[in-house]
Protein backbone atom coordinates (compact mmCIF):
# COMPACT_ATOMS: atom_id res chain seq x y z
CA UNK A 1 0.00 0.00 0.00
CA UNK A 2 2.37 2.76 -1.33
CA UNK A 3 2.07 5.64 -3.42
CA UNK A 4 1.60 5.42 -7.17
CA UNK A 5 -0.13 1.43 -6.38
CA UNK A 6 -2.89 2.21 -4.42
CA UNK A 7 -3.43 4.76 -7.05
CA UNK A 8 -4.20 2.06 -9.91
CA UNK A 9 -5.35 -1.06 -7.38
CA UNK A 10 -8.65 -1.16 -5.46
CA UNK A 11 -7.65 -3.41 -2.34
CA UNK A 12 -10.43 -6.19 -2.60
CA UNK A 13 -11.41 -5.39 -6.36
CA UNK A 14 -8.73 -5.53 -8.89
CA UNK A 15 -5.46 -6.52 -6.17
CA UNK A 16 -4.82 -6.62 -2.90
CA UNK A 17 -2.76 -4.03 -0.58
CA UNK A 18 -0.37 -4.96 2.26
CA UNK A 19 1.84 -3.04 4.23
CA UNK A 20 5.42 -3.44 3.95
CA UNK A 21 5.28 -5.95 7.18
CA UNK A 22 5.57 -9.66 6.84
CA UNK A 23 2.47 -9.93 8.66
CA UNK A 24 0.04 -7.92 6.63
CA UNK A 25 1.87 -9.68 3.01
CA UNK A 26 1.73 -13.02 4.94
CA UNK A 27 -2.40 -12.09 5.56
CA UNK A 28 -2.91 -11.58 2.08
CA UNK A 29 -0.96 -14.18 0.35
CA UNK A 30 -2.92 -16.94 2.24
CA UNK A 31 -5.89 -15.23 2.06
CA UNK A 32 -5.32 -15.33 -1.98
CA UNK A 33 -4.15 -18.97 -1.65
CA UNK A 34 -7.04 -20.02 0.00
CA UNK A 35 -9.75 -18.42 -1.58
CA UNK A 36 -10.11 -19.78 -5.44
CA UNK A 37 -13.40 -17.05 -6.25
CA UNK A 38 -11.12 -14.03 -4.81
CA UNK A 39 -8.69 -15.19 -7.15
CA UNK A 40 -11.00 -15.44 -10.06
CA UNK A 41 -12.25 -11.90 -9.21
CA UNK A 42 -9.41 -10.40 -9.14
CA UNK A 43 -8.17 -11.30 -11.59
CA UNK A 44 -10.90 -10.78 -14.00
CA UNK A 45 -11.21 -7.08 -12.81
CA UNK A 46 -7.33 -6.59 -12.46
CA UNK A 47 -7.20 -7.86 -16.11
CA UNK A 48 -9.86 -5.09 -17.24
CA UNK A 49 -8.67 -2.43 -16.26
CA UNK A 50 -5.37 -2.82 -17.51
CA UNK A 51 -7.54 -3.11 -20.97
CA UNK A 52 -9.54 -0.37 -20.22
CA UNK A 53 -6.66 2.08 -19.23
CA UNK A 54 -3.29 1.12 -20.45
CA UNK A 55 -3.53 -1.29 -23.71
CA UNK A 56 -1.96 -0.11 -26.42
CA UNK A 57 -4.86 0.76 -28.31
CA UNK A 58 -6.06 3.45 -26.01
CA UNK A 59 -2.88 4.58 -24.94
CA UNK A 60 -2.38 5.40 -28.80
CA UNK A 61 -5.89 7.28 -28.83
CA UNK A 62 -5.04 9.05 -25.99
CA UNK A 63 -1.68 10.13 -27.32
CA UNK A 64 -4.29 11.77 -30.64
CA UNK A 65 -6.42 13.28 -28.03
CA UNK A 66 -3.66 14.96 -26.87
CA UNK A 67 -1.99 15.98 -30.67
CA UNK A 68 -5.34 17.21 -31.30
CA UNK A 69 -6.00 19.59 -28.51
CA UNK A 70 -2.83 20.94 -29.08
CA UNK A 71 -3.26 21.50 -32.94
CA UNK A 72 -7.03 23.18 -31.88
C-alpha cells in the first residue's frame, strides 16, 4: 500500500494491498491462496482495467487526443 499502487489497485477489487510488514503480506498471500473465487475476481477485474486504461490501443488514442488539442 504505497504511493503510485494504491493509485491504480482497489484493495479487494482488482489486487490486494499490504503493508510493507511480513504480517500484513503473509495475511494476504494466504488469504489469496485459500480463496479460489477471490482469485478469479481479481483477476478478471485486475485484467480489465489494464484493458480499459493502459492497452496499447487506447494509450495510442489518448496520445491523438492529446496531438489534437494541441493542434485546436
Amino acid at each position: 500500500n504505497v504511493e503510485g499502487t494504491r493509485e491504480i489497485i482497489t484493495d479487494g477489487i482488482t489486487g490486494l494491498l499490504a503493508t510493507t510488514d511480513s504480517q500484513s503480506l503473509k495475511t494476504n498471500i494466504l488469504k489469496l491462496i485459500n480463496d479460489s473465487w477471490l482469485q478469479d475476481k481479481l483477476r478478471q477485474k485486475a485484467r480489465q482495467l489494464v484493458i480499459d486504461n493502459f492497452s496499447l490501443k487506447t494509450q495510442i488514442n489518448k496520445e491523438i487526443a492529446i496531438y489534437e488539442n494541441l493542434v485546436g
